[in-house]
PDB file of N, CA and C in Angstrom:
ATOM      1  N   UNK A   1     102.879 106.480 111.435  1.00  0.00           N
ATOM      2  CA  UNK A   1     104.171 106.884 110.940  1.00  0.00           C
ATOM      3  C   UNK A   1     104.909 105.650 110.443  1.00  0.00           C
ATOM      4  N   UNK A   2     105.363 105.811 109.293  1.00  0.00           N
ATOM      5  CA  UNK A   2     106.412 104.938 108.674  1.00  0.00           C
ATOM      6  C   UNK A   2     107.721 104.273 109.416  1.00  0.00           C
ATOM      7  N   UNK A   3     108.188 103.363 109.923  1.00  0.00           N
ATOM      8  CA  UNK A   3     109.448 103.302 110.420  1.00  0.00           C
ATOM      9  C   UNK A   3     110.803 102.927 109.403  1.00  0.00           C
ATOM     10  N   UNK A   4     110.165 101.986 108.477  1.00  0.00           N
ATOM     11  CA  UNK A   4     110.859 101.731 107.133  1.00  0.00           C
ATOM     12  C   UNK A   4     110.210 100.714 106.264  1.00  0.00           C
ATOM     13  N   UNK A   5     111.060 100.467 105.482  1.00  0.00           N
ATOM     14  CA  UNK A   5     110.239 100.140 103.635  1.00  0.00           C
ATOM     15  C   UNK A   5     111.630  99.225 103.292  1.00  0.00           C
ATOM     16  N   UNK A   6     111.594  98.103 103.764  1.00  0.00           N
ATOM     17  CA  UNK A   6     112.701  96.959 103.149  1.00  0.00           C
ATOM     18  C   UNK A   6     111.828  96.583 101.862  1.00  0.00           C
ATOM     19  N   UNK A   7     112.963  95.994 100.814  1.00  0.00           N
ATOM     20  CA  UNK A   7     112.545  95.307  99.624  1.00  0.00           C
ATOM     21  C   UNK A   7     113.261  94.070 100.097  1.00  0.00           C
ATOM     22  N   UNK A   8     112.614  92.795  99.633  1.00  0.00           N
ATOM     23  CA  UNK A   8     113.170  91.945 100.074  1.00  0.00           C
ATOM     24  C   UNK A   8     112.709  91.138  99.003  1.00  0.00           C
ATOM     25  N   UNK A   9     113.891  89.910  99.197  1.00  0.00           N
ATOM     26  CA  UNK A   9     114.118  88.751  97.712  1.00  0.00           C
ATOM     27  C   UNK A   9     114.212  87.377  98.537  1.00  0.00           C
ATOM     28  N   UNK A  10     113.111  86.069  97.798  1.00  0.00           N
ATOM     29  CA  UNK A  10     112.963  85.046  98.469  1.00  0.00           C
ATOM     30  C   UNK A  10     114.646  84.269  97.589  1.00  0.00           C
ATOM     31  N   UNK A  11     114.455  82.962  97.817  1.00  0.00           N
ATOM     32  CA  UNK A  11     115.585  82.429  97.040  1.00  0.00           C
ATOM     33  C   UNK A  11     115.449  82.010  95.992  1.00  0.00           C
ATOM     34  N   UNK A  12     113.870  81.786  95.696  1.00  0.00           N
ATOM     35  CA  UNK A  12     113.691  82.044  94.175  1.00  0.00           C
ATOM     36  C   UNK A  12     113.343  83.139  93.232  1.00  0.00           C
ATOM     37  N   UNK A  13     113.870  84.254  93.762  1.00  0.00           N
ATOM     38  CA  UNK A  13     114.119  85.586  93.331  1.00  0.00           C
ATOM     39  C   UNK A  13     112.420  86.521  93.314  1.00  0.00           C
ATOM     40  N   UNK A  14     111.589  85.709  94.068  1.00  0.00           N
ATOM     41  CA  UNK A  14     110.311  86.641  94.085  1.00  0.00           C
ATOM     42  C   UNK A  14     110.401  87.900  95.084  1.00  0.00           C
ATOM     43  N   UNK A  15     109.830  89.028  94.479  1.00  0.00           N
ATOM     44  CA  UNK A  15     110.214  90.124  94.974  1.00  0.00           C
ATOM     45  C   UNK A  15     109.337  90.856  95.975  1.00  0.00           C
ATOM     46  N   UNK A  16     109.282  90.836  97.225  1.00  0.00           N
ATOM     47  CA  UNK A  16     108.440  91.488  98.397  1.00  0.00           C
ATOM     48  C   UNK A  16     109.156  92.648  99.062  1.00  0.00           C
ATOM     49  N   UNK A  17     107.788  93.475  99.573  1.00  0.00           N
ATOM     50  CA  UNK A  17     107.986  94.495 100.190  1.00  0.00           C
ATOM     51  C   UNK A  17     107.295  94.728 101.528  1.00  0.00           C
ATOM     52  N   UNK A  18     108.225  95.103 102.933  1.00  0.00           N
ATOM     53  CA  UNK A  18     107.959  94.772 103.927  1.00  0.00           C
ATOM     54  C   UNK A  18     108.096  96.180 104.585  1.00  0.00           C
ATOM     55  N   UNK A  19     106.713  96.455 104.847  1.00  0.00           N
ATOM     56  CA  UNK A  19     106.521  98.153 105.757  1.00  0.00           C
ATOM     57  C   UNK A  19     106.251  97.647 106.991  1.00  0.00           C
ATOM     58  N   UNK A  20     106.887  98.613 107.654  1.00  0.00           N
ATOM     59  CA  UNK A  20     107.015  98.864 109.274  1.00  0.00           C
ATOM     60  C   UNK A  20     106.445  99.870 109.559  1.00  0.00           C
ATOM     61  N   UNK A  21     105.263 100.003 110.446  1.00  0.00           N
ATOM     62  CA  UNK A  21     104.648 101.530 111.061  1.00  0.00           C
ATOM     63  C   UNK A  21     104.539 101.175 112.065  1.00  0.00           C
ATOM     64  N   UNK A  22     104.597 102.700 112.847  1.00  0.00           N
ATOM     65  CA  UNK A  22     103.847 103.236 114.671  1.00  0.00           C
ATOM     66  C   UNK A  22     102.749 103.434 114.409  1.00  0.00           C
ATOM     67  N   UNK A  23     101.690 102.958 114.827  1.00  0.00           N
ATOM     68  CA  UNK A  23     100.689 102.961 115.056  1.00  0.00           C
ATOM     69  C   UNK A  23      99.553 103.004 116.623  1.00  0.00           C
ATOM     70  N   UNK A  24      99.611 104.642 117.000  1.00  0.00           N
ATOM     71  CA  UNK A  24      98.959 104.556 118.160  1.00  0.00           C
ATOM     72  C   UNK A  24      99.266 103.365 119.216  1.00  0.00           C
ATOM     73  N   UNK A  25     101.260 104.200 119.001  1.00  0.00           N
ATOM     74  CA  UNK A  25     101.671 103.415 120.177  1.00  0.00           C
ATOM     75  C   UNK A  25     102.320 101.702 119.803  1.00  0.00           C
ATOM     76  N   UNK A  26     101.946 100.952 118.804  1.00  0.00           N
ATOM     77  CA  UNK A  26     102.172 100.049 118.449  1.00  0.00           C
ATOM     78  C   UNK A  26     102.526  99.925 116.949  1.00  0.00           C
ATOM     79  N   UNK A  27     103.683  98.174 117.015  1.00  0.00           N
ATOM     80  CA  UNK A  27     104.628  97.942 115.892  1.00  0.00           C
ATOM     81  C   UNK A  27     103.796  97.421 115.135  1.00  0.00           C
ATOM     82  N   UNK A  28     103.778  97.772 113.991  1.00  0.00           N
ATOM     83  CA  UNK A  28     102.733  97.086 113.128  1.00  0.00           C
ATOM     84  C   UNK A  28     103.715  96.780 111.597  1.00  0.00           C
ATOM     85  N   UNK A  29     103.734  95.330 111.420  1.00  0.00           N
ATOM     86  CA  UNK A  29     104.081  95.323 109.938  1.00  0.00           C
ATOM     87  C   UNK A  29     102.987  95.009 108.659  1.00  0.00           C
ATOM     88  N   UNK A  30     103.494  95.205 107.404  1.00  0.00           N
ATOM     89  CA  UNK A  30     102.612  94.879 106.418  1.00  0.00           C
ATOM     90  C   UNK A  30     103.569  94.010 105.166  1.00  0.00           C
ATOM     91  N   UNK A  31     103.152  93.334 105.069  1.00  0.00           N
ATOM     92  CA  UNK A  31     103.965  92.906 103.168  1.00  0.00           C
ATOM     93  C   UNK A  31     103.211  92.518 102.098  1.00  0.00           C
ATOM     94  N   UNK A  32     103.875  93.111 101.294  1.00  0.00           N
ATOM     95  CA  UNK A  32     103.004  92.906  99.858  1.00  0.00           C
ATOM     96  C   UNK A  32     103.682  92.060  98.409  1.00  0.00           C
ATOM     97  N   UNK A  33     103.473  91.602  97.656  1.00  0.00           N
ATOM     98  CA  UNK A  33     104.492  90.977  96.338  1.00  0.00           C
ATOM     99  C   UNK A  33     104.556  92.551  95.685  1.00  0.00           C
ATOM    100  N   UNK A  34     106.033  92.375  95.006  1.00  0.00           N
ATOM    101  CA  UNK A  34     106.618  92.787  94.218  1.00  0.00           C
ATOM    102  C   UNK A  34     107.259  94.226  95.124  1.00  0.00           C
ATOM    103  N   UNK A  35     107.951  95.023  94.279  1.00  0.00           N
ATOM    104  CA  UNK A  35     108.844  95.980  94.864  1.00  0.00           C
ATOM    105  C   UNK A  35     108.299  97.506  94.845  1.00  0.00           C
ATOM    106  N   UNK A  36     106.835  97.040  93.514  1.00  0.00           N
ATOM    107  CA  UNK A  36     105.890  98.267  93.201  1.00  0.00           C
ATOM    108  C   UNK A  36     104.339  98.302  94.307  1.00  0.00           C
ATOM    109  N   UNK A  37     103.902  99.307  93.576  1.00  0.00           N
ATOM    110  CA  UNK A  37     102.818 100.013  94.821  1.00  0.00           C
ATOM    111  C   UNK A  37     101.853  98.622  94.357  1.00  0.00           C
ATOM    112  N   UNK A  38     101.931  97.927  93.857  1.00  0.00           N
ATOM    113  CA  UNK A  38     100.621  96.924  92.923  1.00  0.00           C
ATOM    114  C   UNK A  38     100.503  95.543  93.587  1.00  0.00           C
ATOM    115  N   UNK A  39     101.290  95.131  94.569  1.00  0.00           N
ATOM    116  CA  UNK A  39     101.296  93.330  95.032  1.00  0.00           C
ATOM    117  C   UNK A  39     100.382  93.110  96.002  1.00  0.00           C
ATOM    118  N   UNK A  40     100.303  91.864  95.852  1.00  0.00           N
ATOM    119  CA  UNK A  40      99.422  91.692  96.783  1.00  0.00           C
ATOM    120  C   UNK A  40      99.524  91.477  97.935  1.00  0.00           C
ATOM    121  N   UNK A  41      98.860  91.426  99.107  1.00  0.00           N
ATOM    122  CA  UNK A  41      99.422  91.599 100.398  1.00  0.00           C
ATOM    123  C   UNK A  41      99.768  89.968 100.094  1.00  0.00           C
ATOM    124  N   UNK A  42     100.582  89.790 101.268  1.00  0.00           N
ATOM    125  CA  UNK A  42     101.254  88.481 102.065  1.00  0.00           C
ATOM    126  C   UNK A  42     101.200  88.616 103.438  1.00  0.00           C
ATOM    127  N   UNK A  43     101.042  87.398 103.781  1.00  0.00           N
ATOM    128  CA  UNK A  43     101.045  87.375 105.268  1.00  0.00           C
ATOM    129  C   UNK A  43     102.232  87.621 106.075  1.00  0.00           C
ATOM    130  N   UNK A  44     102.967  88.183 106.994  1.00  0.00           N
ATOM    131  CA  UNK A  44     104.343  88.233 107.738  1.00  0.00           C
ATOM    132  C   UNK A  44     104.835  87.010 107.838  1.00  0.00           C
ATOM    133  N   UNK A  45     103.757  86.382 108.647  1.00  0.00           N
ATOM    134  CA  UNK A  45     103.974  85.153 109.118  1.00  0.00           C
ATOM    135  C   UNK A  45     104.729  84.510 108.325  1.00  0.00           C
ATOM    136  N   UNK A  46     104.646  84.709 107.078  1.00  0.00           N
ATOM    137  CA  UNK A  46     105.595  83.756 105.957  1.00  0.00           C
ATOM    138  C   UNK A  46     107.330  83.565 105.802  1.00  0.00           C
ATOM    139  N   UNK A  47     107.841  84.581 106.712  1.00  0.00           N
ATOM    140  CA  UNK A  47     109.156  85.250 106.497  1.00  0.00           C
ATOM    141  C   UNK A  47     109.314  83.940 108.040  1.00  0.00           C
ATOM    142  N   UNK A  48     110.221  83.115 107.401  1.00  0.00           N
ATOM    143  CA  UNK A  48     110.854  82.006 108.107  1.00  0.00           C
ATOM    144  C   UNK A  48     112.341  82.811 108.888  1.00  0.00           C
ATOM    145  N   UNK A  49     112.158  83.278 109.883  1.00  0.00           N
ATOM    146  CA  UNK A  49     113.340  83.756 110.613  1.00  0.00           C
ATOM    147  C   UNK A  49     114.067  82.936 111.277  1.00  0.00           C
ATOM    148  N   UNK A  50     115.569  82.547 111.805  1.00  0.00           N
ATOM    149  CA  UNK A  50     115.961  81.901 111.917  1.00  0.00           C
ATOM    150  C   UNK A  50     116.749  81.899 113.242  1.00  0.00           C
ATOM    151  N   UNK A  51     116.148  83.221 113.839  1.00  0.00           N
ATOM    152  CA  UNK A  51     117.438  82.991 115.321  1.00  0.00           C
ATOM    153  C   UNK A  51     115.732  83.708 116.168  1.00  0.00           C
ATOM    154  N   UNK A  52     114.623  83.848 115.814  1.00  0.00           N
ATOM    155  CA  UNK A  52     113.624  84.576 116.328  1.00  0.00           C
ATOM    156  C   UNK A  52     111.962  84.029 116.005  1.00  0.00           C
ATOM    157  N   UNK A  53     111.165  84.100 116.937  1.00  0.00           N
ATOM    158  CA  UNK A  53     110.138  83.534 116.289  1.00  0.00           C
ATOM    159  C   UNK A  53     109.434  84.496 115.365  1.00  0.00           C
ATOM    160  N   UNK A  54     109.005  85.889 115.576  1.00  0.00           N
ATOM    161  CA  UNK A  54     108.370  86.559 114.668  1.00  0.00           C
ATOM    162  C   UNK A  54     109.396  87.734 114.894  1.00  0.00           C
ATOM    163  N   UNK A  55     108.887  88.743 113.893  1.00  0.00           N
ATOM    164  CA  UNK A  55     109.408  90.125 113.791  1.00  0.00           C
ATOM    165  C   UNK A  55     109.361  90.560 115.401  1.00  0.00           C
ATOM    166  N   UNK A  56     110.118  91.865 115.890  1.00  0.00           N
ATOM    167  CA  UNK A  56     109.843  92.272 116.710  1.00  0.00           C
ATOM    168  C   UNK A  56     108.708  93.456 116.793  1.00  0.00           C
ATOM    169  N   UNK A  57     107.908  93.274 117.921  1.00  0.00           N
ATOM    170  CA  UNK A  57     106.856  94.309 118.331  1.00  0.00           C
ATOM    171  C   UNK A  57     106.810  95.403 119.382  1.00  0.00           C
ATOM    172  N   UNK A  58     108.049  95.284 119.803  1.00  0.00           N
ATOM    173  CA  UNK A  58     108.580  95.725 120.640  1.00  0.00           C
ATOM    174  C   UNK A  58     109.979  96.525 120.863  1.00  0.00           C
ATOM    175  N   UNK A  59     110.324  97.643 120.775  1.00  0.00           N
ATOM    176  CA  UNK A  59     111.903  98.228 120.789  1.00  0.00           C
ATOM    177  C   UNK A  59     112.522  97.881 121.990  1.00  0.00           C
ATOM    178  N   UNK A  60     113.902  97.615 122.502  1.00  0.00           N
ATOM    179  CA  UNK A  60     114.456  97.638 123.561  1.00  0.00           C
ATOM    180  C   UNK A  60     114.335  99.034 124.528  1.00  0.00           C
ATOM    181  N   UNK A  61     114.633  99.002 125.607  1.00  0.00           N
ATOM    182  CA  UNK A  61     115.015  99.867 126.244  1.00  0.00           C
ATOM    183  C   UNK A  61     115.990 101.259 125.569  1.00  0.00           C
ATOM    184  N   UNK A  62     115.061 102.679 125.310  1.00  0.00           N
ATOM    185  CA  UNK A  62     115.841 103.204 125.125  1.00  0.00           C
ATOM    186  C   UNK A  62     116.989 103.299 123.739  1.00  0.00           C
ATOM    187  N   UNK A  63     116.515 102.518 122.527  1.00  0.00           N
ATOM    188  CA  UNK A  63     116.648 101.856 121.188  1.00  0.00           C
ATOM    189  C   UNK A  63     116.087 102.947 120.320  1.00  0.00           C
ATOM    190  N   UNK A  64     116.900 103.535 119.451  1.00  0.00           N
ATOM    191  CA  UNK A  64     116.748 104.709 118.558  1.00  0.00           C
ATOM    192  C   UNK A  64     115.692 103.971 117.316  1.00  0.00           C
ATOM    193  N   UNK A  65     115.302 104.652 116.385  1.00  0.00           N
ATOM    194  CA  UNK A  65     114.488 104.059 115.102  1.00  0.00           C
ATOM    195  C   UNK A  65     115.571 103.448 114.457  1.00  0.00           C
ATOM    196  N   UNK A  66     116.789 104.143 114.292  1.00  0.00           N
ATOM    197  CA  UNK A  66     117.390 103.451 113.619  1.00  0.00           C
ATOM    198  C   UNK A  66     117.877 102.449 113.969  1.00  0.00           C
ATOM    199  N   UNK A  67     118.638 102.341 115.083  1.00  0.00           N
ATOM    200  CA  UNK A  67     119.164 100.783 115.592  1.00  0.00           C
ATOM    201  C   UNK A  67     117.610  99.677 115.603  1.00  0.00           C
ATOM    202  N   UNK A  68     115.895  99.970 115.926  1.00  0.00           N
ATOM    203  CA  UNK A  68     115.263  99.531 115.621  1.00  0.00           C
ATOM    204  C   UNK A  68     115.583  98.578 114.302  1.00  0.00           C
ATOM    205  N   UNK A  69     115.409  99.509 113.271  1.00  0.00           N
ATOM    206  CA  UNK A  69     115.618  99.314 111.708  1.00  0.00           C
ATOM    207  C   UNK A  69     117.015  98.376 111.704  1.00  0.00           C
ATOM    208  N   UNK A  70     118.067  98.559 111.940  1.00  0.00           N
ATOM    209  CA  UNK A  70     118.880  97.705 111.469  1.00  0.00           C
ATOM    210  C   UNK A  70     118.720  96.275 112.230  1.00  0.00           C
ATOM    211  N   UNK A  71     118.247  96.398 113.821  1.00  0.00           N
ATOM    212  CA  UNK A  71     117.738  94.909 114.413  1.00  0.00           C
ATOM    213  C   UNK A  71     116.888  94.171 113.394  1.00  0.00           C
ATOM    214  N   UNK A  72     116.206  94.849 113.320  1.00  0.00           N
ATOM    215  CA  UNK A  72     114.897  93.778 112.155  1.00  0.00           C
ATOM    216  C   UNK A  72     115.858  93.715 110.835  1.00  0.00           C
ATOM    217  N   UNK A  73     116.670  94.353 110.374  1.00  0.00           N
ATOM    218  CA  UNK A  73     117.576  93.669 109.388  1.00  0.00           C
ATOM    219  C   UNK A  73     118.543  92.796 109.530  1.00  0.00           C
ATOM    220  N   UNK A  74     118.667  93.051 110.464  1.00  0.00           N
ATOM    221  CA  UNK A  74     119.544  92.056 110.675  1.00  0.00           C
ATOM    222  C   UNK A  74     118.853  90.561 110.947  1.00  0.00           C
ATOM    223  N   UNK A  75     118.137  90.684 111.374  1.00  0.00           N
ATOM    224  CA  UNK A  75     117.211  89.199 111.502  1.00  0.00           C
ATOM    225  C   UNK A  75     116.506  88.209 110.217  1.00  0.00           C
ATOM    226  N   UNK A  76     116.376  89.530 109.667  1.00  0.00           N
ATOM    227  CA  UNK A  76     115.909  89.182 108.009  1.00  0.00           C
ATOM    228  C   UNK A  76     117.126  88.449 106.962  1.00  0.00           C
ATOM    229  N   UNK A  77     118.386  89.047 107.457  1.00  0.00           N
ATOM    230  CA  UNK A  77     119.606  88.550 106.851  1.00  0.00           C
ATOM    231  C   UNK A  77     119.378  87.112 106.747  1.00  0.00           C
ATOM    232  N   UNK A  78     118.937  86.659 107.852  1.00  0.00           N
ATOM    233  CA  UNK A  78     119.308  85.117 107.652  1.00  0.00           C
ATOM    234  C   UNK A  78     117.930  84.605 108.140  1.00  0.00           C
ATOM    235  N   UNK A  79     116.615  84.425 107.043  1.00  0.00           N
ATOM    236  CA  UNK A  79     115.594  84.761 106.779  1.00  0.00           C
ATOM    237  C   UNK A  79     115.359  83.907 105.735  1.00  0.00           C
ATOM    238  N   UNK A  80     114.261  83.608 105.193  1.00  0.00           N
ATOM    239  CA  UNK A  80     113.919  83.033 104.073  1.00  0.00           C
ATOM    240  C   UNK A  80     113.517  84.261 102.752  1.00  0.00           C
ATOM    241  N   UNK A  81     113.766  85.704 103.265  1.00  0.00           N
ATOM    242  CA  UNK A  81     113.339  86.591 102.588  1.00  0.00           C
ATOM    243  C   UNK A  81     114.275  87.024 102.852  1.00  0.00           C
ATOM    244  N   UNK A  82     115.338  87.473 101.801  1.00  0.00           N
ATOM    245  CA  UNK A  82     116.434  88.276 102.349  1.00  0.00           C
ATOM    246  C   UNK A  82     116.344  89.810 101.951  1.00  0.00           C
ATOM    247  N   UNK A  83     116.832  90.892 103.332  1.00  0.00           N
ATOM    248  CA  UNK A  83     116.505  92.163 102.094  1.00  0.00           C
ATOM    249  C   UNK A  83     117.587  92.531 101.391  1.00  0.00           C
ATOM    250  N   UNK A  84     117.220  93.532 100.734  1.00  0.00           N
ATOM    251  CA  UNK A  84     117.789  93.712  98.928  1.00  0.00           C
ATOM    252  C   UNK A  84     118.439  95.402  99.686  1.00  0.00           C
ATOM    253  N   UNK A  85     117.381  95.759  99.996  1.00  0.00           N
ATOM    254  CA  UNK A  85     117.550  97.377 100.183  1.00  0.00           C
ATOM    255  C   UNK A  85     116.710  97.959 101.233  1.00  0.00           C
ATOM    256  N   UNK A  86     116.826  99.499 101.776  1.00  0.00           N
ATOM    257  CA  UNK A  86     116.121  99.972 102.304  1.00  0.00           C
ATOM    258  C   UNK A  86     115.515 101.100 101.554  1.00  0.00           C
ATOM    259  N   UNK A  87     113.896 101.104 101.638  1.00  0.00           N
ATOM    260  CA  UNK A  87     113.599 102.649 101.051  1.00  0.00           C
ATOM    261  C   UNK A  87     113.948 103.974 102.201  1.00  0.00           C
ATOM    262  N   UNK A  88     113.806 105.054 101.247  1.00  0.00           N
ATOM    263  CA  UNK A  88     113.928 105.930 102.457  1.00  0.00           C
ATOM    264  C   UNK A  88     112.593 106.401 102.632  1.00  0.00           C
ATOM    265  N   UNK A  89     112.551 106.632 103.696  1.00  0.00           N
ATOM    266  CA  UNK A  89     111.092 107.280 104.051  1.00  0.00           C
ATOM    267  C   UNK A  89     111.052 108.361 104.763  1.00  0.00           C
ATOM    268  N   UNK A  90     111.810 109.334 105.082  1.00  0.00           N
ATOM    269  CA  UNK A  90     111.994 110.494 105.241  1.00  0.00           C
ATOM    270  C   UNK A  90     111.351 111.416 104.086  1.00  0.00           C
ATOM    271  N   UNK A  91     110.261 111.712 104.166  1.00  0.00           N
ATOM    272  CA  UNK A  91     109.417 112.376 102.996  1.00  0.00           C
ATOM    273  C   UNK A  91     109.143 113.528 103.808  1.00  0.00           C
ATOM    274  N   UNK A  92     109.204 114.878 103.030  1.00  0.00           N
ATOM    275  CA  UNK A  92     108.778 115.814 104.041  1.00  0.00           C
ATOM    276  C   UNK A  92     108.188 117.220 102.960  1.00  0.00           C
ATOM    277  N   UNK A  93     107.279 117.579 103.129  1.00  0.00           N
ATOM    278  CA  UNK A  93     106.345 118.206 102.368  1.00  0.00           C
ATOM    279  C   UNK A  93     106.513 120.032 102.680  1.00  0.00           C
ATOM    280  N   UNK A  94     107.104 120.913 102.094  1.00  0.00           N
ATOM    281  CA  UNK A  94     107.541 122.123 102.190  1.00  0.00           C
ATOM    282  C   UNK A  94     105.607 122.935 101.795  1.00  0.00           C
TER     283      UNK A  94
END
């Protein structure tokens, strides 16, 4: 399951995209270049965070998806990748 879909901008305006999934129980991220389905992956590791050593893998106690989602934005704020936006990922198939 999807948790969210940040677009995110380095400071020389290169454009990445950073997915968050549950995965059998575990946080798993992915990033790729550009803002389209076409970039190439990137490593996480690359996103220089500045109050944290890596992304979190872990939710707090009792921590909704969304307050999830805005923690990891908020960390990204002051980031070497800043995000731009959130996709939505609420997709739901009738």
């Amino acid at each position: 399951m999807k948790v969210f879909q940040f677009n995110l901008q380095d400071g020389f305006g290169n454009k990445k995209t950073l997915n968050c999934f549950l995965k059998d129980g575990s946080i798993m991220y992915e990033m790729h270049s550009s803002w389209g389905s076409s970039g190439m992956p990137i490593s996480v590791e690359n996103i220089h965070l500045k109050y944290a050593l890596r992304l979190p893998i872990e939710t707090l106690e009792e921590e909704t998806k969304e307050e999830f989602t805005r923690r990891v934005w908020m960390l990204l704020e002051d980031s070497t990748d800043k995000p731009v936006h959130s996709v939505n990922v609420n997709v739901k198939f009738v």
